[in-house]
Protein backbone atom coordinates (compact mmCIF):
# COMPACT_ATOMS: atom_id res chain seq x y z
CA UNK A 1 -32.93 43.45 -73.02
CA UNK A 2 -32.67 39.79 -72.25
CA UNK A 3 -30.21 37.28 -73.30
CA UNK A 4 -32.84 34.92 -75.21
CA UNK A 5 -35.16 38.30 -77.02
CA UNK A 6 -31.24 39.58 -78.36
CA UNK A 7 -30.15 35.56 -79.64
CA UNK A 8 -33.99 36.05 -81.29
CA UNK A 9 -32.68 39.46 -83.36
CA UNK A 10 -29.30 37.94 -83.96
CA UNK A 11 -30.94 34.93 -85.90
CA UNK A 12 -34.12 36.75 -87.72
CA UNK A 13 -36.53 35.20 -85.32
CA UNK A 14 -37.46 38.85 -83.66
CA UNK A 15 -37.42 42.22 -85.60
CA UNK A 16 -35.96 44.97 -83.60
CA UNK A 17 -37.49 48.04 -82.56
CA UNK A 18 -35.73 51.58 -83.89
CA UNK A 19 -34.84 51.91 -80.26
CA UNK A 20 -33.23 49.04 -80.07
CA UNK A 21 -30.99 49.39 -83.50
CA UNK A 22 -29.58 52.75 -82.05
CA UNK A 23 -29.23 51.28 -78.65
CA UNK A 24 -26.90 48.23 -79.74
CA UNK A 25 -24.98 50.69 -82.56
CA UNK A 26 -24.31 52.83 -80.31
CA UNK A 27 -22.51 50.31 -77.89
CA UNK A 28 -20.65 48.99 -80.95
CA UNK A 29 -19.29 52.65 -81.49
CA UNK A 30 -21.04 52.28 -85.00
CA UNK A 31 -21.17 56.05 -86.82
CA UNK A 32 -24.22 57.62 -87.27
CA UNK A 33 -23.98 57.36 -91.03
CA UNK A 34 -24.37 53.38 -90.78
CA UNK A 35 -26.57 53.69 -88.04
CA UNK A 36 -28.65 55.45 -90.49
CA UNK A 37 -28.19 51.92 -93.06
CA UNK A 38 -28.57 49.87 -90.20
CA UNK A 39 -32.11 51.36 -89.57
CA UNK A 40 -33.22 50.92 -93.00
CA UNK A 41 -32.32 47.31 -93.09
CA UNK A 42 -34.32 46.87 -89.79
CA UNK A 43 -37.11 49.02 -92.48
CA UNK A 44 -37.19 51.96 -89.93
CA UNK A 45 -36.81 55.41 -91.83
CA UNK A 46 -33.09 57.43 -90.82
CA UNK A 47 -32.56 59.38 -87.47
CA UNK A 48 -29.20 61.27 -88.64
CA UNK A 49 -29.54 64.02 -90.76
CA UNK A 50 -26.55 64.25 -93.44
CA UNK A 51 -26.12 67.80 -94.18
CA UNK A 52 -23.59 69.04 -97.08
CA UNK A 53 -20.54 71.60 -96.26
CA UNK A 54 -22.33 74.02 -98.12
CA UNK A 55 -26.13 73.57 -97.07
CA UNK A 56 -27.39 76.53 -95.51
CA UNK A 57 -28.19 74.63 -92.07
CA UNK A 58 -24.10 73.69 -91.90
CA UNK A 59 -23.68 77.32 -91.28
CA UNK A 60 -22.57 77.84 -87.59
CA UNK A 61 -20.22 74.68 -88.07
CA UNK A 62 -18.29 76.55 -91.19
CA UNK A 63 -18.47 79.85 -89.17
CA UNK A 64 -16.98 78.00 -85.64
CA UNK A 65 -14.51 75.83 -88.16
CA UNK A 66 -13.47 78.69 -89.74
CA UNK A 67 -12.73 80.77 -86.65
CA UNK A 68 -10.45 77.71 -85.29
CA UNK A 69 -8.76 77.39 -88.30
CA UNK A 70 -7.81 80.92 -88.45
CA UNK A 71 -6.82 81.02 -84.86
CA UNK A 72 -4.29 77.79 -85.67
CA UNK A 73 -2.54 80.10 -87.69
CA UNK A 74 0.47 80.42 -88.40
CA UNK A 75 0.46 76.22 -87.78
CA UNK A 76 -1.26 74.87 -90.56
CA UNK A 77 -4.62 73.11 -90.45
CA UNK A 78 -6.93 71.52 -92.47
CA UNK A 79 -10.38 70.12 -92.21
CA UNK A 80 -11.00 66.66 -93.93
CA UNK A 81 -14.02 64.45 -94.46
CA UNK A 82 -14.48 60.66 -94.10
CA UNK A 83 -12.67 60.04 -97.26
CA UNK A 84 -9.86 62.09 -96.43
CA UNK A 85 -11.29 65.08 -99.41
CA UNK A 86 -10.25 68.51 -97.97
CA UNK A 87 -13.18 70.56 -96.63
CA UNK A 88 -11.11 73.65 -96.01
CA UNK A 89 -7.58 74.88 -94.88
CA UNK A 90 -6.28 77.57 -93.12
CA UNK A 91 -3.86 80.00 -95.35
CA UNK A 92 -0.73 78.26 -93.12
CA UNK A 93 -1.46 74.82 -94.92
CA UNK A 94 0.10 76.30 -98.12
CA UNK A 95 3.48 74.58 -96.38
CA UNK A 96 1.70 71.15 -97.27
CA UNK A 97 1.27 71.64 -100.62
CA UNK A 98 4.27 73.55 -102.22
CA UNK A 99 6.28 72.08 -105.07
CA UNK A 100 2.96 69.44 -105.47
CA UNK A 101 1.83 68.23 -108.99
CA UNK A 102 -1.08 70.81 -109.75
CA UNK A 103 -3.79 67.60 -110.78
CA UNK A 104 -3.20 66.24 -107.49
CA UNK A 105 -4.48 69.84 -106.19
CA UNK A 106 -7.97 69.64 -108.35
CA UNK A 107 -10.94 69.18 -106.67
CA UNK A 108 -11.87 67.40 -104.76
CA UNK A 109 -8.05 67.06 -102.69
CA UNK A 110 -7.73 63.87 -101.05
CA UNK A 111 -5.03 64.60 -98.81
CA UNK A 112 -3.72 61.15 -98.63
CA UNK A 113 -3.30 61.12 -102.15
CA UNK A 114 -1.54 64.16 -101.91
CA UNK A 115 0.54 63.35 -99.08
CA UNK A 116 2.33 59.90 -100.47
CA UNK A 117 1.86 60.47 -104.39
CA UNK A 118 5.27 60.16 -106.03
CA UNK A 119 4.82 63.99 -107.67
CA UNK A 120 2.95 65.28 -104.14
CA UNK A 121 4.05 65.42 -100.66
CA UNK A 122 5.76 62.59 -100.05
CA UNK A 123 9.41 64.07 -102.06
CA UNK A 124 9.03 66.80 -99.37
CA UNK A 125 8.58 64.31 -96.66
CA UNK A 126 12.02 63.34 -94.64
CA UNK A 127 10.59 60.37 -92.09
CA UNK A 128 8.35 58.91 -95.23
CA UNK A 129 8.02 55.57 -93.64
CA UNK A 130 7.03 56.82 -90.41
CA UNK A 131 4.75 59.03 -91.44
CA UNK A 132 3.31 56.45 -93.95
CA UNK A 133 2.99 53.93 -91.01
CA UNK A 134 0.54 56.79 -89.53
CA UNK A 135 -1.53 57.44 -92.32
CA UNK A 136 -2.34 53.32 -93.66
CA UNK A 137 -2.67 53.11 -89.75
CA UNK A 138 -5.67 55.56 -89.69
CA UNK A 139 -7.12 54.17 -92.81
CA UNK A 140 -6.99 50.56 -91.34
CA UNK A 141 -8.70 51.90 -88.07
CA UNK A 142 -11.88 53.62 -90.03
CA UNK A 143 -12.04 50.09 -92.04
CA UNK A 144 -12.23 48.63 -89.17
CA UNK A 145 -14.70 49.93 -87.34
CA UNK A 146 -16.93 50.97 -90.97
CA UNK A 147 -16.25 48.86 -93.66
CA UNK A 148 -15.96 51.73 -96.67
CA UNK A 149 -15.34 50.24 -100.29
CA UNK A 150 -14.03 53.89 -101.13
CA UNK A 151 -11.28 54.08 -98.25
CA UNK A 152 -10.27 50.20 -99.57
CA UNK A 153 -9.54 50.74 -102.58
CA UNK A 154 -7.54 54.27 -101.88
CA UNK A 155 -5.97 52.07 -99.13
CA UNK A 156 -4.27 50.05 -102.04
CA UNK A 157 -4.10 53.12 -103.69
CA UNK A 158 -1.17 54.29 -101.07
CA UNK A 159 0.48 51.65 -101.17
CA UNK A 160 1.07 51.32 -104.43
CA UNK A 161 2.56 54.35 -104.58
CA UNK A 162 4.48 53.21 -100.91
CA UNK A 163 6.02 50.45 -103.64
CA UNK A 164 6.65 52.74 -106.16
CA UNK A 165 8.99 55.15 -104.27
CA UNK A 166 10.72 51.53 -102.62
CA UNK A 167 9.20 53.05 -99.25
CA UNK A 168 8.26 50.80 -96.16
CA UNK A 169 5.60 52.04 -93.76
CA UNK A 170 7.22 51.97 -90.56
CA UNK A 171 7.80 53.24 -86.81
CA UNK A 172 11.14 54.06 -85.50
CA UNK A 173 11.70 54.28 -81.41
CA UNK A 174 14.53 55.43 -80.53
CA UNK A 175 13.53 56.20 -77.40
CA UNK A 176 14.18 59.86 -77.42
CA UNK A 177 10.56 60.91 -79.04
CA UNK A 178 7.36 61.06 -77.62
CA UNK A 179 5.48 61.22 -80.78
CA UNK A 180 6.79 60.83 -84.30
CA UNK A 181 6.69 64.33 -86.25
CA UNK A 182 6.09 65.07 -89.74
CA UNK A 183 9.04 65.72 -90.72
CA UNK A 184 9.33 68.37 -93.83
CA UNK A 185 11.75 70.16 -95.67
CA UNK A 186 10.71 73.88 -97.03
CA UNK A 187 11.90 76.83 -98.79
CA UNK A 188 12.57 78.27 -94.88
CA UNK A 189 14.33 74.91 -93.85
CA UNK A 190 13.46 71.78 -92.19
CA UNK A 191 10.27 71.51 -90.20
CA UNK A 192 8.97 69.08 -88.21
CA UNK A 193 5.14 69.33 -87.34
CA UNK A 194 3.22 67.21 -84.35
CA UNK A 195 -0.82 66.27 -86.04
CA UNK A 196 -3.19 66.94 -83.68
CA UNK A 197 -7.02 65.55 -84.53
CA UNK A 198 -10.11 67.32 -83.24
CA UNK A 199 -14.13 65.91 -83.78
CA UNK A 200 -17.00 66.75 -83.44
CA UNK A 201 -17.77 64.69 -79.74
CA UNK A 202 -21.55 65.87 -79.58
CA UNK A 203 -22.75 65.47 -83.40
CA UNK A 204 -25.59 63.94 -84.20
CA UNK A 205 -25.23 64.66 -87.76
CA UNK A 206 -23.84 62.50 -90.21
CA UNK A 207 -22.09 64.98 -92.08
CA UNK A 208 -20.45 66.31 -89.17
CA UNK A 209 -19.61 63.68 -87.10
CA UNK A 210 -17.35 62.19 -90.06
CA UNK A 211 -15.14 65.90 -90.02
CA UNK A 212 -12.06 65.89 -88.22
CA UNK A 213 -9.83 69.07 -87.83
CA UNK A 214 -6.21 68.23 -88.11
CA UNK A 215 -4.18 71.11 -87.22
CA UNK A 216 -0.40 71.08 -86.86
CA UNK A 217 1.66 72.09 -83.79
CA UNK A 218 5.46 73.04 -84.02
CA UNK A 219 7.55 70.05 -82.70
CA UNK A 220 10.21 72.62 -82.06
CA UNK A 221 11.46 76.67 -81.70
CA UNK A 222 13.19 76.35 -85.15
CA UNK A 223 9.99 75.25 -86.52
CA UNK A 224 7.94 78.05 -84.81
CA UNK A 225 10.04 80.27 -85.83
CA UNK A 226 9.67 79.23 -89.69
CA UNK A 227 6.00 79.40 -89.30
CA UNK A 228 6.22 82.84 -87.70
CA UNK A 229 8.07 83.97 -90.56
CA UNK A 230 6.14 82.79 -93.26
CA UNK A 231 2.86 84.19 -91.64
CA UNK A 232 4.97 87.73 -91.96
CA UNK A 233 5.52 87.47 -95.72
CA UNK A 234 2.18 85.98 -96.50
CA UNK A 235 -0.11 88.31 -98.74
């Protein structure tokens, strides 16, 4: 592609080929659901599919999500989908929402909601501001890099409830960490959990190229041993 036939495209004066849309959004990281919006405006038809959860062609992903999330146990883990709405949860994640207001747990759980809502998570949470710094620092990356009306306005969402509970997201160094826990008190004690993300890196799928798995490790043998005793008295 030269210099002068790109300038054309960038001011109207050449139309693009399909081809060519892909070939730029993919080198701008762009995700396949706006690649898909992209394309239209160019008046090419989509390229990404955009399955549901429950469509019958998503079934190897739930099976293979399923299996992972069961093997994560007894760490929690939970699957989420662009918007942060919970997809599913291994029986372990019941540590992340005890003691939580039961309307924040009605379909469809956004698990940011959850997580710094006055009546949810966040009374549970010990490091608060840390652990707020993460999550508006996640939201602020997906904004980013896809503009989402939806993920805005939730965005202001947390923080207003940030203001209401007179908490500051921040990080803390102290030197002695190498990554900043989620710190939680429980019925068994004090936990503290390290988030791990896993994607999709192959997906050509809408749908599943916007799931991430974010399963918990133990940040510690107390906290392993908690886990390893709740997993015992589980039904």
């Amino acid at each position: 592609m030269s210099p002068k036939h790109l300038s054309f495209v960038e001011t109207g004066r050449s139309v693009p080929s399909p081809e060519m849309v892909l070939h730029l959004a993919r080198h701008l990281e762009v995700p396949p659901r706006h690649r898909n919006d992209l394309l239209l405006a160019a008046g090419y038809a989509p390229r990404h599919t955009a399955l549901t959860w429950d469509d019958d062609g998503f079934a190897p992903i739930r099976r293979a999500v399923r299996a992972v999330l069961t093997g994560h146990e007894p760490a929690p883990a939970i699957v989420v989908d662009r918007r942060w709405n919970l997809v599913a949860a291994n029986r372990a994640a019941s540590i992340l929402t005890e003691g939580v207001a039961p309307e924040l747990l009605e379909p469809p759980v956004n698990v940011l909601r959850t997580c710094l809502h006055p009546d949810g998570l966040a009374r549970r949470i010990a490091n608060l501001g840390e652990w707020a710094e993460h999550i508006i620092g996640n939201v602020d990356k997906q904004v980013q890099l896809a503009p989402d009306p939806s993920l805005e306005a939730l965005r202001s969402e947390l923080v207003s409830y940030l203001d209401a509970l007179g908490v500051t997201p921040r990080t803390l160094l102290d030197g002695t960490r190498l990554a900043v826990p989620l710190h939680l008190a429980t019925a068994d004690g004090d936990v503290r959990l390290l988030a791990t993300i896993a994607t999709f890196g192959t997906a050509v799928d809408a749908t599943l190229s916007e799931l991430t798995i974010e399963a918990f490790l133990p940040a510690d043998p107390e906290t392993a041993r908690a886990l390893e005793r709740r997993q015992v008295v589980a039904p």
